[in-house]
Protein backbone atom coordinates (compact mmCIF):
# COMPACT_ATOMS: atom_id res chain seq x y z
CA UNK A 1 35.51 52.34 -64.66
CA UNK A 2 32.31 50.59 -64.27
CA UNK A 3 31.92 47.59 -61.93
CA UNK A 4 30.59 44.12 -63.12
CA UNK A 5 28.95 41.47 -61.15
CA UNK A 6 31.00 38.85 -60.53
CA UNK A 7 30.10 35.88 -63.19
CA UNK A 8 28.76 32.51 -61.36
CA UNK A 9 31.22 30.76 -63.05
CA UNK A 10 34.27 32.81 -61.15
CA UNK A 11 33.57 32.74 -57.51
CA UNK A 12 34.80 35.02 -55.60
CA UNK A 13 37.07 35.12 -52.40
CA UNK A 14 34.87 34.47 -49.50
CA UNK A 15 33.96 36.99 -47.00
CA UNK A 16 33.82 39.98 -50.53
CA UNK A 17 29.95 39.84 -50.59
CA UNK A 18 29.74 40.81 -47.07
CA UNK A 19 29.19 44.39 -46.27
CA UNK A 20 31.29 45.86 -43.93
CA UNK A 21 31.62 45.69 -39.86
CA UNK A 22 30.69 48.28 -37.81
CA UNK A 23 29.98 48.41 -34.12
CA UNK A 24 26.73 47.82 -32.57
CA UNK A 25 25.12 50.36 -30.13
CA UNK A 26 24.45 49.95 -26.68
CA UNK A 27 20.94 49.28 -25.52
CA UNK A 28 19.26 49.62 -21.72
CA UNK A 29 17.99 46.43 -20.86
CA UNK A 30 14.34 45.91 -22.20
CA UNK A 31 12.05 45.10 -18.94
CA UNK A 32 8.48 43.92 -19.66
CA UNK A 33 5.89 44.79 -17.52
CA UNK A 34 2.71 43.28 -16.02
CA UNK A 35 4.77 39.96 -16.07
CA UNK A 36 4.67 38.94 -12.66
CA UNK A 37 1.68 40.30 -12.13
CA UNK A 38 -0.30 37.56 -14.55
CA UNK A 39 1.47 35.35 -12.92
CA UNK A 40 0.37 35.81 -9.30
CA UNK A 41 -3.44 36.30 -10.82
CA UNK A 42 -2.65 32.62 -12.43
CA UNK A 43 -1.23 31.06 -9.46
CA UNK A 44 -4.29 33.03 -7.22
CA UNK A 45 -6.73 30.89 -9.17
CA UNK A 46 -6.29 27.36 -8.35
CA UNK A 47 -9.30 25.88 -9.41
CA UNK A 48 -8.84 27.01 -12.93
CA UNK A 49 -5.13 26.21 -13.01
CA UNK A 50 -5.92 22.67 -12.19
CA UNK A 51 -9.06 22.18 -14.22
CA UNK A 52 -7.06 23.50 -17.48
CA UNK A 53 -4.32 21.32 -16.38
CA UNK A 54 -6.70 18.46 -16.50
CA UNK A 55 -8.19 19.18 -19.55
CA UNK A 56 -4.65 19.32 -21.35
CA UNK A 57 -4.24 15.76 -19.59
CA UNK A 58 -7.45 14.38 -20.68
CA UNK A 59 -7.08 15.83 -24.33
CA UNK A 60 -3.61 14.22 -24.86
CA UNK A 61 -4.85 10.94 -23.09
CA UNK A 62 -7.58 10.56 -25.80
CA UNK A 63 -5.51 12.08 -28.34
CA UNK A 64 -2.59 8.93 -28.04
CA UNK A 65 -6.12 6.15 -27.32
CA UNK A 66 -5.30 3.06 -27.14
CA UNK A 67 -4.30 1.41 -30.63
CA UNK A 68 -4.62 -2.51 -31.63
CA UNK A 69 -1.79 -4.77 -31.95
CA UNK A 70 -1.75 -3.51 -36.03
CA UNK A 71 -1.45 -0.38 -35.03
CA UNK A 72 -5.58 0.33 -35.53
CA UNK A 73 -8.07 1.81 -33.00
CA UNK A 74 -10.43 -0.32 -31.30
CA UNK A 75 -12.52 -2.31 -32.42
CA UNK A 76 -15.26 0.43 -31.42
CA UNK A 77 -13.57 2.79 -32.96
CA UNK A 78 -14.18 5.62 -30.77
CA UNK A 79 -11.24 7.37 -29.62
CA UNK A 80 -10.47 6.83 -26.09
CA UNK A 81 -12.26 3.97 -25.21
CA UNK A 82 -10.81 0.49 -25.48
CA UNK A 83 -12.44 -2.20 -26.98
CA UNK A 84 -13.00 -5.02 -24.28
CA UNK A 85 -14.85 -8.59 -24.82
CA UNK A 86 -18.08 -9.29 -23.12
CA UNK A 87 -17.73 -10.36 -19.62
CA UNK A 88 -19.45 -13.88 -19.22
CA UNK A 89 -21.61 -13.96 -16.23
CA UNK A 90 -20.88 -16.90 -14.26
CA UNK A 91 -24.18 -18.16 -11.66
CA UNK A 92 -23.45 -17.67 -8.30
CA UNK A 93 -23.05 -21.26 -6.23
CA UNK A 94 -25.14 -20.77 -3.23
CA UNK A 95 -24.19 -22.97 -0.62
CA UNK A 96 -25.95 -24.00 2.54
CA UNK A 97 -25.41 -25.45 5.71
CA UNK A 98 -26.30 -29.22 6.08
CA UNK A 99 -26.38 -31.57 8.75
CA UNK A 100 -25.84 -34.94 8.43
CA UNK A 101 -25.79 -37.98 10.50
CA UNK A 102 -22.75 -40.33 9.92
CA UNK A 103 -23.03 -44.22 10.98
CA UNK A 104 -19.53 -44.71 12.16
CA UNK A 105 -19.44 -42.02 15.19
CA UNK A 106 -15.58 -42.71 15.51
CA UNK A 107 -15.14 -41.31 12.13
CA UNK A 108 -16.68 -38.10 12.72
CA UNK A 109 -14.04 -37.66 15.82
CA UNK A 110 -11.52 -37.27 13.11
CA UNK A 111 -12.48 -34.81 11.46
CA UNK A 112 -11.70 -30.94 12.17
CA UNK A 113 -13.86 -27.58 10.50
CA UNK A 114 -12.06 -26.80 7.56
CA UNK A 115 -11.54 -30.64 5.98
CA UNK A 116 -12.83 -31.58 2.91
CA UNK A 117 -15.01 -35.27 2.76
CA UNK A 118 -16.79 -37.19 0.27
CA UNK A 119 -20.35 -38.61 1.19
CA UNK A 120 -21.51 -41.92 0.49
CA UNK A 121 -24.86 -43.89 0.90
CA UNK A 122 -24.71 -47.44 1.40
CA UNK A 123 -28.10 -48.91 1.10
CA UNK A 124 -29.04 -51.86 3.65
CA UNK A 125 -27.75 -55.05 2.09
CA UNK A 126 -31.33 -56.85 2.26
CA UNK A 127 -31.71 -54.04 -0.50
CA UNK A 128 -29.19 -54.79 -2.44
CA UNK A 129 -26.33 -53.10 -0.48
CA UNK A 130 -25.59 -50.72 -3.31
CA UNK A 131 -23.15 -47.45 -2.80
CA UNK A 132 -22.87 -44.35 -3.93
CA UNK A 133 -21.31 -41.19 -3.95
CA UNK A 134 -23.83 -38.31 -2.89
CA UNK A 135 -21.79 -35.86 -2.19
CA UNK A 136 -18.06 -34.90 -3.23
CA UNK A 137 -15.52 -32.66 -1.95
CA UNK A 138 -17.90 -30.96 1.10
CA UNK A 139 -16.30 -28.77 3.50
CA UNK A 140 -16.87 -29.78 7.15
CA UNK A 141 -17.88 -26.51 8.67
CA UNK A 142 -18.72 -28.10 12.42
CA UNK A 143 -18.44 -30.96 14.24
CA UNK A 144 -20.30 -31.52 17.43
CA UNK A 145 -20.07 -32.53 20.29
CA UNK A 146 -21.80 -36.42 20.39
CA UNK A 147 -24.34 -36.55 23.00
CA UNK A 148 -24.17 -39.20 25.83
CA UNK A 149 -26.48 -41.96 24.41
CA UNK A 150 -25.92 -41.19 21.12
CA UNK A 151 -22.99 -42.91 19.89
CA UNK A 152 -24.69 -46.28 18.91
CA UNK A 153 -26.86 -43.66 16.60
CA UNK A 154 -23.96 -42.22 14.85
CA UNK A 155 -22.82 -38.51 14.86
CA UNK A 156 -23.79 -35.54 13.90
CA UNK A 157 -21.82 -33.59 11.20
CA UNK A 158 -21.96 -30.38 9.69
CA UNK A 159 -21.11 -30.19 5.61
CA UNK A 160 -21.22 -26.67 3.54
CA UNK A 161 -22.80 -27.87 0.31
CA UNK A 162 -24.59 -26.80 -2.86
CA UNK A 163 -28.34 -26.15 -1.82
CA UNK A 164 -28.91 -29.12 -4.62
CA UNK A 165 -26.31 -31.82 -2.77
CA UNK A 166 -27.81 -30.51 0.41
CA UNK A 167 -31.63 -31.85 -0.95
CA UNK A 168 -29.74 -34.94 -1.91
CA UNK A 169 -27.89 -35.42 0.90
CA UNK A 170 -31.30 -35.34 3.40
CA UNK A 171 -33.09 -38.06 0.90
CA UNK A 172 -30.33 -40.11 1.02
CA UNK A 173 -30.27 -40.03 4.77
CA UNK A 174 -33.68 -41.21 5.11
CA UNK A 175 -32.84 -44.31 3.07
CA UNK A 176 -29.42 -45.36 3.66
CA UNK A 177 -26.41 -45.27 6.32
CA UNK A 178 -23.69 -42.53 5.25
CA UNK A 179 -20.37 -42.61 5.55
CA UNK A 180 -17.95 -39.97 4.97
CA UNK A 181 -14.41 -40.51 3.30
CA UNK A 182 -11.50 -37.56 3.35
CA UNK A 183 -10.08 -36.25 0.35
């Protein structure tokens, strides 16, 4: 009797093609050595552990890089460093300290350090007795104290200004009464 492979047409009953069970032989346990000992050498060296450990940070931190909203690189296309717009340089505002003599004395008593005033020249009316703004939005930084005979003289007033409304605010001093108004 001679024995035929099955045809693929006529399956056979699952579990025939199998060979058969037998039992499987115990083993000792398999115990690999040097183990522990690779690890204590690891853990002994520090400095290395953390500079690979850094390195594998770095490496995946320029490895995901920042993408564009389309899903691109940069627009400098080097990986890792994002593309950023020029930073516009604005000139610094240098401001000084001036003083300045106000015609109304019982003006400057109101004001406090701290308050923000608006300078005005009024030219002497045999002049024409034309105003104008010389200085806007100053910060009074002192106000001191009026001297005895002084008050027919006007007080004294210290402004933080622009070095540029500073030079305008001593011309206009010499050639007109100011005033101050608060903002």
């Amino acid at each position: 009797m001679s024995f035929a492979p099955p045809s693929p047409l006529v399956p056979c009953p699952p579990g025939t093609d199998a060979p058969p069970t037998c039992e499987v032989p115990h083993f000792a346990p398999v115990r690999v050595r040097g183990g522990q000992h690779r690890l204590r050498r690891f853990v002994r060296n520090r400095r290395r552990a953390v500079a690979l450990g850094l390195a594998v940070t770095a490496a995946a931190l320029v490895a995901a890089g920042p993408r564009g909203g389309d899903g691109a690189r940069g627009n400098d296309g080097a990986r890792g460093h994002p593309a950023t717009a020029p930073v516009r340089e604005h000139p610094a505002v240098e401001t000084v300290s001036a003083p300045v003599r106000i015609a109304d004395g019982a003006t400057v008593r109101l004001l406090r350090p701290g308050d923000r005033v608006d300078v005005i020249a009024a030219e002497e009316s045999a002049l024409g007795g034309e105003a104008r703004v010389v200085a806007r939005g100053a910060r009074v930084t002192k106000v001191p104290e009026p001297l005895d005979g002084a008050s027919e003289a006007g007080a004294l007033v210290v402004l933080s200004v622009p070095r540029s409304t500073a030079a305008r605010l001593a011309g206009a001093s010499a050639t007109a009464r100011l005033a101050v108004t608060l903002c």
